[in-house]
C-alpha atoms as a PDB file:
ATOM      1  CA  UNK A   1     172.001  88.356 185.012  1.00  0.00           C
ATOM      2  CA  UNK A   2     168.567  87.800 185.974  1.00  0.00           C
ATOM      3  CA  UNK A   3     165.592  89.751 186.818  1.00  0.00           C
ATOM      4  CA  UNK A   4     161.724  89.030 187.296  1.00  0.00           C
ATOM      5  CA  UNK A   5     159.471  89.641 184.683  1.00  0.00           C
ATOM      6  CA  UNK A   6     155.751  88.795 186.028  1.00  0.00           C
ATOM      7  CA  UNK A   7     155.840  85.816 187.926  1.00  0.00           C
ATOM      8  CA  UNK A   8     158.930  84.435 185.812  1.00  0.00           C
ATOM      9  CA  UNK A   9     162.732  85.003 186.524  1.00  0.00           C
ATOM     10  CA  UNK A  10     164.600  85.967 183.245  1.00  0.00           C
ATOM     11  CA  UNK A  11     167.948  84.509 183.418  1.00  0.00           C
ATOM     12  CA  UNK A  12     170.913  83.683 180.324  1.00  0.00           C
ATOM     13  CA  UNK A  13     172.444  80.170 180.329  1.00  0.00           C
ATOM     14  CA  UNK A  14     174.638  78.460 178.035  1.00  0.00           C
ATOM     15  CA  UNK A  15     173.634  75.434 175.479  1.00  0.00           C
ATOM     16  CA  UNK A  16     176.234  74.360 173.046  1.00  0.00           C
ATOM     17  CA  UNK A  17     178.641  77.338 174.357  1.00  0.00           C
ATOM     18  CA  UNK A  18     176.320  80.193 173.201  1.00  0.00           C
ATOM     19  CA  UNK A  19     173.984  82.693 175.222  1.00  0.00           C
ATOM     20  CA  UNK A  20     170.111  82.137 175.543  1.00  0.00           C
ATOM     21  CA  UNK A  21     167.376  83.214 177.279  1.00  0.00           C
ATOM     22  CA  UNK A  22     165.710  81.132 179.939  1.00  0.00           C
ATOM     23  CA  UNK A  23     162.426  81.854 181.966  1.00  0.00           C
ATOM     24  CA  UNK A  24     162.452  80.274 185.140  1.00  0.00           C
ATOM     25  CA  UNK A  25     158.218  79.529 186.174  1.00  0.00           C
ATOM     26  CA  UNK A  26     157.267  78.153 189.129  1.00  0.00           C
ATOM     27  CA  UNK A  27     153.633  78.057 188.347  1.00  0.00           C
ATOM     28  CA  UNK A  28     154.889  75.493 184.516  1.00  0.00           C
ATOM     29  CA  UNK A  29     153.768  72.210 184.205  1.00  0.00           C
ATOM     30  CA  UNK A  30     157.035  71.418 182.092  1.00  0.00           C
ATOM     31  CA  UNK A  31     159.900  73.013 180.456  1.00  0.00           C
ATOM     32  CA  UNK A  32     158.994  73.948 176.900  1.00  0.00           C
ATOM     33  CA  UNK A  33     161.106  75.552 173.860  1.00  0.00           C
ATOM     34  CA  UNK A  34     159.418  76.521 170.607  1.00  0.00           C
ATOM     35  CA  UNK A  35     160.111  74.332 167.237  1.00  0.00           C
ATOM     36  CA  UNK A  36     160.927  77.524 165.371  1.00  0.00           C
ATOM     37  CA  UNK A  37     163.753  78.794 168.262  1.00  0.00           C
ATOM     38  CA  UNK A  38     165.289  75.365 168.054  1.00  0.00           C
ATOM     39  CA  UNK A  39     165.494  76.212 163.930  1.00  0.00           C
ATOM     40  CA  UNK A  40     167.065  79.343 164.691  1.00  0.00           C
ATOM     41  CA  UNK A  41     169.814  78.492 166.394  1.00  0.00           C
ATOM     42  CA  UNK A  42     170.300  74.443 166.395  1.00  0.00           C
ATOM     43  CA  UNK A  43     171.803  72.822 163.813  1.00  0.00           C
ATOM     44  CA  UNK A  44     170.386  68.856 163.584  1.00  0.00           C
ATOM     45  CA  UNK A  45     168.079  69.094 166.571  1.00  0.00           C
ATOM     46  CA  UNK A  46     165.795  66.917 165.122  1.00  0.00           C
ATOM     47  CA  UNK A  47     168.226  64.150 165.306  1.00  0.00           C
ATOM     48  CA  UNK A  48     168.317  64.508 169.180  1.00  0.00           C
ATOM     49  CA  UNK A  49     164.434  64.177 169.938  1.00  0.00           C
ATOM     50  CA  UNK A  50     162.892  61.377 172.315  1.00  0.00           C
ATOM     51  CA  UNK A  51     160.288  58.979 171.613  1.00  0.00           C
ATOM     52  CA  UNK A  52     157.450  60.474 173.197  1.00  0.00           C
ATOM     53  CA  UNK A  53     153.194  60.163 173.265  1.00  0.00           C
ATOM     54  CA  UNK A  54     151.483  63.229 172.144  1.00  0.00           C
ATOM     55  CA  UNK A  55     150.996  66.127 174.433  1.00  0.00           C
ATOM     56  CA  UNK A  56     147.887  68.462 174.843  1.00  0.00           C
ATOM     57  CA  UNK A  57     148.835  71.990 175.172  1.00  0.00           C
ATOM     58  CA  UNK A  58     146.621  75.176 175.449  1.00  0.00           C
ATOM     59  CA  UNK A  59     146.701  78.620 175.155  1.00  0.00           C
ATOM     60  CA  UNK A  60     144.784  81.457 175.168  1.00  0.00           C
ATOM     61  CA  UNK A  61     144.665  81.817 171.860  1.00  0.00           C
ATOM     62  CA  UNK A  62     143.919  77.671 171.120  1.00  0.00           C
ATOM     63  CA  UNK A  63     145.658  74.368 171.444  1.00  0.00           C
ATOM     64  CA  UNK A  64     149.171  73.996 170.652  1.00  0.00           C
ATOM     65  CA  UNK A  65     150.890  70.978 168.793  1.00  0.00           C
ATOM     66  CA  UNK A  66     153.917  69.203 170.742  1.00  0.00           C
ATOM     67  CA  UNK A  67     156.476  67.436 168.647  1.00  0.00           C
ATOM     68  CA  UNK A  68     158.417  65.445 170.976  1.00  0.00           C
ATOM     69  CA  UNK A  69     161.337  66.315 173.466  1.00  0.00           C
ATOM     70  CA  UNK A  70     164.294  67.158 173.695  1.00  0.00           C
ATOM     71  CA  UNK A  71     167.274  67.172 176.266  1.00  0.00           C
ATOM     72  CA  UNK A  72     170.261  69.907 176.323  1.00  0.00           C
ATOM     73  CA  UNK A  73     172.501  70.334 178.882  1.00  0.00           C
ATOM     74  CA  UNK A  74     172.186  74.011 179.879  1.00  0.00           C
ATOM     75  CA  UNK A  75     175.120  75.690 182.168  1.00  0.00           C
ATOM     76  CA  UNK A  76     173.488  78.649 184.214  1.00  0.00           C
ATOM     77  CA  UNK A  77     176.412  80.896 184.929  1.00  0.00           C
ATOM     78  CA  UNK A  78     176.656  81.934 189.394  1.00  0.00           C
ATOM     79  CA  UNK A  79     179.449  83.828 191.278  1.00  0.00           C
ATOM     80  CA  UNK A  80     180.418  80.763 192.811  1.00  0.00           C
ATOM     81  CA  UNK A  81     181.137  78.478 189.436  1.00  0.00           C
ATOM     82  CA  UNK A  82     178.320  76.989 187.158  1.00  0.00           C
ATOM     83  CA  UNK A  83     175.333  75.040 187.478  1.00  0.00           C
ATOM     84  CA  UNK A  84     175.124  72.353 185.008  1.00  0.00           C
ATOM     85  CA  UNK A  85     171.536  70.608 184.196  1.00  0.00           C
ATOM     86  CA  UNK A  86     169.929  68.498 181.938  1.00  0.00           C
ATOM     87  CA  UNK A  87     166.708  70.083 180.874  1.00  0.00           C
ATOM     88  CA  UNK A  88     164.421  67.693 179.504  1.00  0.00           C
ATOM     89  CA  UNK A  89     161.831  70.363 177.008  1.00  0.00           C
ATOM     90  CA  UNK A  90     158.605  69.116 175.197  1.00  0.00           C
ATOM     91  CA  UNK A  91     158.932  71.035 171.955  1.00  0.00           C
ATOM     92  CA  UNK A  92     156.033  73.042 170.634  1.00  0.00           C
ATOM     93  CA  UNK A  93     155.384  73.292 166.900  1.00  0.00           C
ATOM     94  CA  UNK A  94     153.574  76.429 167.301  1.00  0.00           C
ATOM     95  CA  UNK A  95     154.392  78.281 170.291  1.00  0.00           C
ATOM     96  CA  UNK A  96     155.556  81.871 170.378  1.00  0.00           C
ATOM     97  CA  UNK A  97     158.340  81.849 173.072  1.00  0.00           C
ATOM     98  CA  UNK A  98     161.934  83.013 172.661  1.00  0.00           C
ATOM     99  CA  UNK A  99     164.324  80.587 174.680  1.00  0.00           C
ATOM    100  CA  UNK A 100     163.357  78.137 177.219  1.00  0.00           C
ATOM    101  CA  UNK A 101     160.608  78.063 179.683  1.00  0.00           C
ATOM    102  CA  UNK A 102     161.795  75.729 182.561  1.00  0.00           C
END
């Protein structure tokens, strides 16, 4: 299912064969997941991040921390079969999203 939701696309994909909720943005720098969502339904993510230099993130409401990144292979459900990608996320410490902004 999907459906637009400001200038986003709400759609539900598959990581680790459960359900979540991924925003599709056009207008996003990079795909981002919050540290806390991860927590909630990841067991031993931390043992999957990447090396990476830290990342300056704002918001309107002040700068947010990045962590690292991550990859998950996420399978987006279509009439026609699946699509299967590797979505590389910087992981925010402190952000307030609920699934994955790609």
């Amino acid at each position: 299912m999907a459906y637009i939701h400001g200038t986003a696309t709400k759609v539900t994909f598959c990581i680790e064969n459960a359900q979540h909720p991924l925003s599709i943005d056009s207008g996003a720098h990079c795909s981002i997941v919050a540290r806390n969502y991860l927590d909630n339904h990841f067991q031993h993510w931390e043992k999957q991040l990447l090396p990476t230099k830290a990342i300056n993130f704002k918001s309107a409401s002040g700068k947010m921390t990045s962590i690292s990144t991550i990859i998950k292979e996420i399978v987006i459900p279509h009439r026609k079969g699946k699509i299967r990608l590797n979505a590389e996320s910087v992981v925010l410490d402190d952000a307030h999203i609920q699934g994955l902004l790609l």
